[in-house]
PDB file of N, CA and C in Angstrom:
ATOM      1  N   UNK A   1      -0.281 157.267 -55.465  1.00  0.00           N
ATOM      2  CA  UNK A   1      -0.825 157.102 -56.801  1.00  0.00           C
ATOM      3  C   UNK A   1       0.276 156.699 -57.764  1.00  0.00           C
ATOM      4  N   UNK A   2      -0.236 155.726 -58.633  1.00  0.00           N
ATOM      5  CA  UNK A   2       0.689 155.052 -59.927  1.00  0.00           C
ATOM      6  C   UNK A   2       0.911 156.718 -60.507  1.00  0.00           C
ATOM      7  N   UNK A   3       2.363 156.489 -61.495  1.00  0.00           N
ATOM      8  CA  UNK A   3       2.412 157.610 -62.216  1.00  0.00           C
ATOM      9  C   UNK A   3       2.243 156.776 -63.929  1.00  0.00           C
ATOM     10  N   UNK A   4       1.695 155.634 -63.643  1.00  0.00           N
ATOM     11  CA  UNK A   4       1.773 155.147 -65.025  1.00  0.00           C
ATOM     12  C   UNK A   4       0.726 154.767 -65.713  1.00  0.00           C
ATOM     13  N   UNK A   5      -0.183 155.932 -66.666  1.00  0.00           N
ATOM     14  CA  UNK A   5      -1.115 156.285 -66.723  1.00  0.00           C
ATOM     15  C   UNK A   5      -1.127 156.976 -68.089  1.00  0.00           C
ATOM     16  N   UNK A   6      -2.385 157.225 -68.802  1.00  0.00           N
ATOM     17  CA  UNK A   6      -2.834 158.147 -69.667  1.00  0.00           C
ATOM     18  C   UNK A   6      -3.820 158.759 -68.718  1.00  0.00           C
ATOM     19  N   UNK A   7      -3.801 159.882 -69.186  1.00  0.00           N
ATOM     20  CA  UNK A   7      -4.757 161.342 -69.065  1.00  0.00           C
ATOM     21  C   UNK A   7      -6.321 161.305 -69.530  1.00  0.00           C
ATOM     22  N   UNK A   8      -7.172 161.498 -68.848  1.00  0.00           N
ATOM     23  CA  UNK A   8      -8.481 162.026 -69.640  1.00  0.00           C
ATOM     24  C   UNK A   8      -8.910 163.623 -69.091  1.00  0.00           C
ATOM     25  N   UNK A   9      -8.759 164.814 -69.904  1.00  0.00           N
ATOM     26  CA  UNK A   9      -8.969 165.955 -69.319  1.00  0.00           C
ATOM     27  C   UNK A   9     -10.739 165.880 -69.418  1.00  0.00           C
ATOM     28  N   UNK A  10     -11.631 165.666 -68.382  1.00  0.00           N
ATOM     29  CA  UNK A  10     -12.986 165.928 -68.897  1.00  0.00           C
ATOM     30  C   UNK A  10     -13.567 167.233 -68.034  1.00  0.00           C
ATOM     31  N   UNK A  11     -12.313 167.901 -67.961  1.00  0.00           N
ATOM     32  CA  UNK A  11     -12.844 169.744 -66.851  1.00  0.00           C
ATOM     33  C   UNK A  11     -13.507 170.336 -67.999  1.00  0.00           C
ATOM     34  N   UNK A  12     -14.957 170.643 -67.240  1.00  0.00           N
ATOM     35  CA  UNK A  12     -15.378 171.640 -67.872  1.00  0.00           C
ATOM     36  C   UNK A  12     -16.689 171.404 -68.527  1.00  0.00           C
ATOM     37  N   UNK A  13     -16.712 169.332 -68.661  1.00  0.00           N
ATOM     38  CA  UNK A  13     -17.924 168.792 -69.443  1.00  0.00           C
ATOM     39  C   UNK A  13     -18.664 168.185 -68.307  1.00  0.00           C
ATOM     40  N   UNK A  14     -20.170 168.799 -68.584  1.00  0.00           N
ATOM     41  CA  UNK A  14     -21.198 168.222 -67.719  1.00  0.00           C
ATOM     42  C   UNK A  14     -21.573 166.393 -67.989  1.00  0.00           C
ATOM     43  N   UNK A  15     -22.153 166.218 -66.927  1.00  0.00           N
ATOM     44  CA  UNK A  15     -22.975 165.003 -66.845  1.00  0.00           C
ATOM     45  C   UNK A  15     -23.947 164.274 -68.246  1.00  0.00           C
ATOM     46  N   UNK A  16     -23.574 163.359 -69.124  1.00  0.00           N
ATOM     47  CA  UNK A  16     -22.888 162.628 -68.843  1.00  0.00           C
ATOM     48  C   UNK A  16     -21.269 162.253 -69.506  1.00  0.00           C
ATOM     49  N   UNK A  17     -21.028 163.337 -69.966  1.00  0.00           N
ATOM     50  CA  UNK A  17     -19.933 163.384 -70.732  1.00  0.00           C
ATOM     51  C   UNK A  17     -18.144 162.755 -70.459  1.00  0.00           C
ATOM     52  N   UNK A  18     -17.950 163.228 -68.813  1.00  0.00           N
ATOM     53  CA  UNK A  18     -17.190 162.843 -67.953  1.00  0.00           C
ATOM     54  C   UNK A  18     -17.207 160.734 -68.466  1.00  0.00           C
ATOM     55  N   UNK A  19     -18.096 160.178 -67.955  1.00  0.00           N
ATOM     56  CA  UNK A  19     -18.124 158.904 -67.842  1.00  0.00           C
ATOM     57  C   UNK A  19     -18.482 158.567 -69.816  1.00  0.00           C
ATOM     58  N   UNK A  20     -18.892 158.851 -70.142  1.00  0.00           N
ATOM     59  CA  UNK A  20     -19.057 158.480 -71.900  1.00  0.00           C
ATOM     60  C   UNK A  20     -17.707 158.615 -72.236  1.00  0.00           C
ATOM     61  N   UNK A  21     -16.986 159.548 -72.143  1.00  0.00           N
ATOM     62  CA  UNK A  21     -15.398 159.717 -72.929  1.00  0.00           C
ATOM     63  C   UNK A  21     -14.417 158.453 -72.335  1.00  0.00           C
ATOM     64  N   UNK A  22     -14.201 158.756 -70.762  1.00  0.00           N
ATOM     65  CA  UNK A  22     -13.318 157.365 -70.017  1.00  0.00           C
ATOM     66  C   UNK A  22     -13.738 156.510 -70.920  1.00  0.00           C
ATOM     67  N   UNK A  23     -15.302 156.185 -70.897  1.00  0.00           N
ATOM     68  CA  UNK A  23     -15.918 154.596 -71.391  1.00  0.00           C
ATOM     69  C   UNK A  23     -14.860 154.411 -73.002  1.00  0.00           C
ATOM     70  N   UNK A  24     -15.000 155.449 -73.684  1.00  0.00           N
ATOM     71  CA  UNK A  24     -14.661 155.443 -75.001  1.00  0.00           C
ATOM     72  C   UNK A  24     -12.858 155.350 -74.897  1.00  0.00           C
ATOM     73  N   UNK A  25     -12.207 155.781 -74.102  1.00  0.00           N
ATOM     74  CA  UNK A  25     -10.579 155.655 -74.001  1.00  0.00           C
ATOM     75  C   UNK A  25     -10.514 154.540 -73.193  1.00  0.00           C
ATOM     76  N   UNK A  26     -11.255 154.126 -72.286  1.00  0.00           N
ATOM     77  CA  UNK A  26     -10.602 152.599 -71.797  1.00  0.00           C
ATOM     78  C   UNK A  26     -11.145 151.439 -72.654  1.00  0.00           C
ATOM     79  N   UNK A  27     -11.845 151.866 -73.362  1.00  0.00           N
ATOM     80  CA  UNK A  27     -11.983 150.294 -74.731  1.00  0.00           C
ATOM     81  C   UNK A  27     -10.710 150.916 -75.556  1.00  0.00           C
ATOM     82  N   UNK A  28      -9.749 151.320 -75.815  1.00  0.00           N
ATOM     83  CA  UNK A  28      -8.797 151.945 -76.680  1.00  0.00           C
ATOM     84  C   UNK A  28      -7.655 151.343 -75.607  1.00  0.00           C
ATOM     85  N   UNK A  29      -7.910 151.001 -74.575  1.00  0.00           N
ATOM     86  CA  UNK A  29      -6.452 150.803 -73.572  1.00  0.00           C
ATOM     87  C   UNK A  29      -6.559 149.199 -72.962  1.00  0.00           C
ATOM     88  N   UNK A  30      -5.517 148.924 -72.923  1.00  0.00           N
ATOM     89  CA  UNK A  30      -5.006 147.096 -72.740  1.00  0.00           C
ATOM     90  C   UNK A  30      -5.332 146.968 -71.124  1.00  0.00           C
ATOM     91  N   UNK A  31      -6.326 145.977 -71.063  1.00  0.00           N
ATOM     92  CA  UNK A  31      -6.430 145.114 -69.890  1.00  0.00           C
ATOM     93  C   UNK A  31      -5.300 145.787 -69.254  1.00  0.00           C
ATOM     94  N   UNK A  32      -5.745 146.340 -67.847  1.00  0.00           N
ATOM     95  CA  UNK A  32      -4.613 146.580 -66.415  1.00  0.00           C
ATOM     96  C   UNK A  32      -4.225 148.213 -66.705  1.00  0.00           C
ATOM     97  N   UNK A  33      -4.222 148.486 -67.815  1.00  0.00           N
ATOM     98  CA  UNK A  33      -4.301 150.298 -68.021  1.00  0.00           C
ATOM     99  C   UNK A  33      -4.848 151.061 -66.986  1.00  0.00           C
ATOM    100  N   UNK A  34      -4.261 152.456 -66.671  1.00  0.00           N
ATOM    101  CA  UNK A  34      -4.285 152.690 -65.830  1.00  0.00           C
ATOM    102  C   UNK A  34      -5.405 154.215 -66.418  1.00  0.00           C
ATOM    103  N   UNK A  35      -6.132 154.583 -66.086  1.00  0.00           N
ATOM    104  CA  UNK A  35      -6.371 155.911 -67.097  1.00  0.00           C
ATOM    105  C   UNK A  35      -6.615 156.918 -65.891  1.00  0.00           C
ATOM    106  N   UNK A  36      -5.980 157.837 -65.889  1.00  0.00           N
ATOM    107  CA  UNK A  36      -6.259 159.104 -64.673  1.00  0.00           C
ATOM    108  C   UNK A  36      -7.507 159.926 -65.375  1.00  0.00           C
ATOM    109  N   UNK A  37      -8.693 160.019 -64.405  1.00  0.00           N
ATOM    110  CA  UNK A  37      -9.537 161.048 -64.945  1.00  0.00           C
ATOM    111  C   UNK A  37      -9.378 162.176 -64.442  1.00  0.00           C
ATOM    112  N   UNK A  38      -9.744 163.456 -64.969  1.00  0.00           N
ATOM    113  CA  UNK A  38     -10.254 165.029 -64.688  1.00  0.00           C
ATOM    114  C   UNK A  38     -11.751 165.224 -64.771  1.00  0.00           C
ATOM    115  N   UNK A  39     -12.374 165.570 -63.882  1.00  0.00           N
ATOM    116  CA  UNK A  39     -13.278 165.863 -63.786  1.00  0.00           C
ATOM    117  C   UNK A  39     -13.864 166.731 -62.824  1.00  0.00           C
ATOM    118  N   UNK A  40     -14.454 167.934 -63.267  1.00  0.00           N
ATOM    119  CA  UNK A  40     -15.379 169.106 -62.364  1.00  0.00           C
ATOM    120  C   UNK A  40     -16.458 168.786 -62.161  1.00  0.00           C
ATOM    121  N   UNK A  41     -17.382 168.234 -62.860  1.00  0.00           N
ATOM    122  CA  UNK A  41     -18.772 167.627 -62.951  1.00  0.00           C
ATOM    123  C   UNK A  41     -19.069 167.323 -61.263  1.00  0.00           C
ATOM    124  N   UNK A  42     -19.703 168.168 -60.552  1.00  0.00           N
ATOM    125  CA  UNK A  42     -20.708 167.770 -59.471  1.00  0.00           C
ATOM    126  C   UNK A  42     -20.906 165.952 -59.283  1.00  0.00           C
ATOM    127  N   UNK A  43     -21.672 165.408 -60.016  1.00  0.00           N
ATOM    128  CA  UNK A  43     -22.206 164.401 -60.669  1.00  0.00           C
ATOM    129  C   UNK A  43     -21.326 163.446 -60.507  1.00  0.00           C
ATOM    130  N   UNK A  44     -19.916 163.695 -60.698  1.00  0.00           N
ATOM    131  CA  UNK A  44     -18.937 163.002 -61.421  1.00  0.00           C
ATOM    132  C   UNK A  44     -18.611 162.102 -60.038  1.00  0.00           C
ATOM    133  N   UNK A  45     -18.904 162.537 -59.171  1.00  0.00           N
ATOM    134  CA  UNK A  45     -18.499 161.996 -57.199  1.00  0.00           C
ATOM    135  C   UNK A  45     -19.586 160.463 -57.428  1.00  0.00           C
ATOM    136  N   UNK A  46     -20.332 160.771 -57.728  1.00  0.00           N
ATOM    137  CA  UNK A  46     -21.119 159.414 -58.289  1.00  0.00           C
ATOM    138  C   UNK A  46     -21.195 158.577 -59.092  1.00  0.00           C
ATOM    139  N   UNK A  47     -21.287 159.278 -60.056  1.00  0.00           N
ATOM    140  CA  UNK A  47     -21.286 158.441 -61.392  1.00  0.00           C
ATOM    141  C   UNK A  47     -19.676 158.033 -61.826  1.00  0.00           C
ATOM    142  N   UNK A  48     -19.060 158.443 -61.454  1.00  0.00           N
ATOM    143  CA  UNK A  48     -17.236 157.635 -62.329  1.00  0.00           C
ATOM    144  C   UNK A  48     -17.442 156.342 -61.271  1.00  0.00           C
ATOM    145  N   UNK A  49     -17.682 156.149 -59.787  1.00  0.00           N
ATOM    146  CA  UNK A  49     -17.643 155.335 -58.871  1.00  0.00           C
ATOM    147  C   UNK A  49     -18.896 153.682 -59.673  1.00  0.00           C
ATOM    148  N   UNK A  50     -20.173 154.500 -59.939  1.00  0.00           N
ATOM    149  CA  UNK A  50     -20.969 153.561 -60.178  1.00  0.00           C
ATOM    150  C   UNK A  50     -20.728 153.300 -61.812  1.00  0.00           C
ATOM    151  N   UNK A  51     -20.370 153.649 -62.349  1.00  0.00           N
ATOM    152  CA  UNK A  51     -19.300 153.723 -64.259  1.00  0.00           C
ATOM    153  C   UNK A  51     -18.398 152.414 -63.832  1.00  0.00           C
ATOM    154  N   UNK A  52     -17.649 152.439 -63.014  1.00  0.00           N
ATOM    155  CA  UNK A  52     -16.736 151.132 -62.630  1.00  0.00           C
ATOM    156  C   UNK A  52     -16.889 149.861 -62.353  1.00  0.00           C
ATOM    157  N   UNK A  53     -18.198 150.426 -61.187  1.00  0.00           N
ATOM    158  CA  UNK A  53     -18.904 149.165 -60.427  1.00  0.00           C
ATOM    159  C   UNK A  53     -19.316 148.585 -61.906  1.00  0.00           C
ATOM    160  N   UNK A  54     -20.375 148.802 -62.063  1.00  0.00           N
ATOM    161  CA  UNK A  54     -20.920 148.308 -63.333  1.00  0.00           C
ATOM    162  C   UNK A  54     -20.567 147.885 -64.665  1.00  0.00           C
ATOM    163  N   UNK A  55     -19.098 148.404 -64.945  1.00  0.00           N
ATOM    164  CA  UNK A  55     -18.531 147.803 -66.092  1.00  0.00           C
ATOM    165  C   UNK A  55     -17.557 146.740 -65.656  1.00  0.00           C
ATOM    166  N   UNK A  56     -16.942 146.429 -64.343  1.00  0.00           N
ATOM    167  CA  UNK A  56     -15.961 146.013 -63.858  1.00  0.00           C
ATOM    168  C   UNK A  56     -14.666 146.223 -63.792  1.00  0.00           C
ATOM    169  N   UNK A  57     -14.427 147.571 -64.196  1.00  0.00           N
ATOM    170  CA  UNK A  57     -13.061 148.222 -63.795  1.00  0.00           C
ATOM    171  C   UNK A  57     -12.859 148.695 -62.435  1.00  0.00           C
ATOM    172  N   UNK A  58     -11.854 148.914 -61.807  1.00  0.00           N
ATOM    173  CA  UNK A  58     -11.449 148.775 -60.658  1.00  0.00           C
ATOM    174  C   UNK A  58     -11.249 150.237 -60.221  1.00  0.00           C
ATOM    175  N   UNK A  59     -11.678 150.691 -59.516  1.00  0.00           N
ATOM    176  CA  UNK A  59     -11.192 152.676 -59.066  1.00  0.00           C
ATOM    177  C   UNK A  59     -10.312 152.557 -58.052  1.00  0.00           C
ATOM    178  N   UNK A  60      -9.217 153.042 -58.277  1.00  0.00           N
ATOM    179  CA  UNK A  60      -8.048 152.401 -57.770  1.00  0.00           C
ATOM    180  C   UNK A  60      -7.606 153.333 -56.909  1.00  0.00           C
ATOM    181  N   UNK A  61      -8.211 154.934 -56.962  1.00  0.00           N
ATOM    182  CA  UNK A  61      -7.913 156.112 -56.781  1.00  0.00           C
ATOM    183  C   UNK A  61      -8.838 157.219 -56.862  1.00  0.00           C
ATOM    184  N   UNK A  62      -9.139 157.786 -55.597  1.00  0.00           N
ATOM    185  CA  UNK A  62      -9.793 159.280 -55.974  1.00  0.00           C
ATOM    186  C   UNK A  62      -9.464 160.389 -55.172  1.00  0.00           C
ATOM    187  N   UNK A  63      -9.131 161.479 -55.618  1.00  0.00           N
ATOM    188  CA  UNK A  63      -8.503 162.105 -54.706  1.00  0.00           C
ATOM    189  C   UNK A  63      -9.401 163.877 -55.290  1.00  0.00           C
ATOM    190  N   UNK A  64      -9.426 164.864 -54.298  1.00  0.00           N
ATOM    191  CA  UNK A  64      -9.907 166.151 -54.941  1.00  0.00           C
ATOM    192  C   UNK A  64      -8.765 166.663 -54.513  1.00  0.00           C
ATOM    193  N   UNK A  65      -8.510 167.893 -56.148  1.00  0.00           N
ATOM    194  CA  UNK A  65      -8.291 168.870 -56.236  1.00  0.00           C
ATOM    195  C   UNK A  65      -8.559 170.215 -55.872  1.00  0.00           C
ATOM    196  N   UNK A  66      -8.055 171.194 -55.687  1.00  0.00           N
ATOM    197  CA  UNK A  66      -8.715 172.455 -55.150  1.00  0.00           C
ATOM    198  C   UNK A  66     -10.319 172.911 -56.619  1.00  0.00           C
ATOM    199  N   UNK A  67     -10.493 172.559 -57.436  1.00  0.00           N
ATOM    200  CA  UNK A  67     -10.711 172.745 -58.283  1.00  0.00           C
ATOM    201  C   UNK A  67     -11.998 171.573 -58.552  1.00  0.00           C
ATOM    202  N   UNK A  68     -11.336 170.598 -58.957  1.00  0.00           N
ATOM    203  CA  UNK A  68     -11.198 169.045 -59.443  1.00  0.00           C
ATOM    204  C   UNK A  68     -11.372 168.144 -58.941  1.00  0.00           C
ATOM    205  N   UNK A  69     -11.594 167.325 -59.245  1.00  0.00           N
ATOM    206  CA  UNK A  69     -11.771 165.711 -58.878  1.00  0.00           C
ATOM    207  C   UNK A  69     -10.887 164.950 -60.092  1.00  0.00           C
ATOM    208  N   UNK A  70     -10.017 164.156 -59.184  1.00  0.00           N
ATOM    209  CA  UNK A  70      -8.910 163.145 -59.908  1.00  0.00           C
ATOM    210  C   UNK A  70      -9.309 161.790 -59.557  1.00  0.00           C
ATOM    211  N   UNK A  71      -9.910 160.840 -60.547  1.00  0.00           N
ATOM    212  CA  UNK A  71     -10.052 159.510 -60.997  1.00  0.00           C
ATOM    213  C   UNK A  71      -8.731 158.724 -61.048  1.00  0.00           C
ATOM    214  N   UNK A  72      -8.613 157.305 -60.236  1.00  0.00           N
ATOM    215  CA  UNK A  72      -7.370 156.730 -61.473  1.00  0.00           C
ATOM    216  C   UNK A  72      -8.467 155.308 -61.255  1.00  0.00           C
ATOM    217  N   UNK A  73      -8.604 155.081 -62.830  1.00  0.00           N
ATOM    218  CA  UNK A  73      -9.661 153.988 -63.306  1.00  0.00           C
ATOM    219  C   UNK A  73      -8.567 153.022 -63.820  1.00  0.00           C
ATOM    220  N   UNK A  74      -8.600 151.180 -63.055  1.00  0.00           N
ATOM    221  CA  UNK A  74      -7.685 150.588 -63.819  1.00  0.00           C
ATOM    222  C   UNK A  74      -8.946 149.531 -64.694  1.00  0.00           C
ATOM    223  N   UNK A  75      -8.605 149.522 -65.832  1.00  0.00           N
ATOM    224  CA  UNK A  75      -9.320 148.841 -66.932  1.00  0.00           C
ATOM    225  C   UNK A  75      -9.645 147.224 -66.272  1.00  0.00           C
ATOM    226  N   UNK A  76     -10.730 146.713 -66.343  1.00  0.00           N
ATOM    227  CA  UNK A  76     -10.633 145.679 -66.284  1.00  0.00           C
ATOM    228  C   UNK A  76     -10.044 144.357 -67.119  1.00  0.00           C
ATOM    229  N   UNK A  77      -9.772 142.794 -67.008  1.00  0.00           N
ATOM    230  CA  UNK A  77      -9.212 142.576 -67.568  1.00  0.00           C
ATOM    231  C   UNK A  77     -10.001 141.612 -68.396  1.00  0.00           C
TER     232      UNK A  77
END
């Protein structure tokens, strides 16, 4: 995994909150940005995957936590 990245902490927020916030910080971040998500959301195993497909950003990365689920979403360009 890139370490060159901003953060989105979304532990803790249900469905659809996880994918609404990313949406709202990767229009804030430059073509090729890298944004690491957090997410607990059940839901989130689906929806961050089909959030990408559909906007055309690239999921570059997913990995679980003992806890968590870790996103790395690269912005499309």
């Amino acid at each position: 995994m890139t370490d060159d990245f901003e953060t989105l902490d979304a532990l803790g927020l249900l469905c659809p909150l996880p994918v609404l916030k990313a949406r709202k910080r990767l229009k804030s971040m430059a073509p090729g940005a890298v944004l690491r998500l957090l997410a607990d959301d059940p839901a989130a195993v689906v929806d961050v995957p089909h959030f990408c497909a559909e906007a055309g950003h690239a999921l570059i990365g997913q990995d679980e936590a003992p806890d968590h689920q870790i996103y790395l979403i690269r912005k499309a360009d």
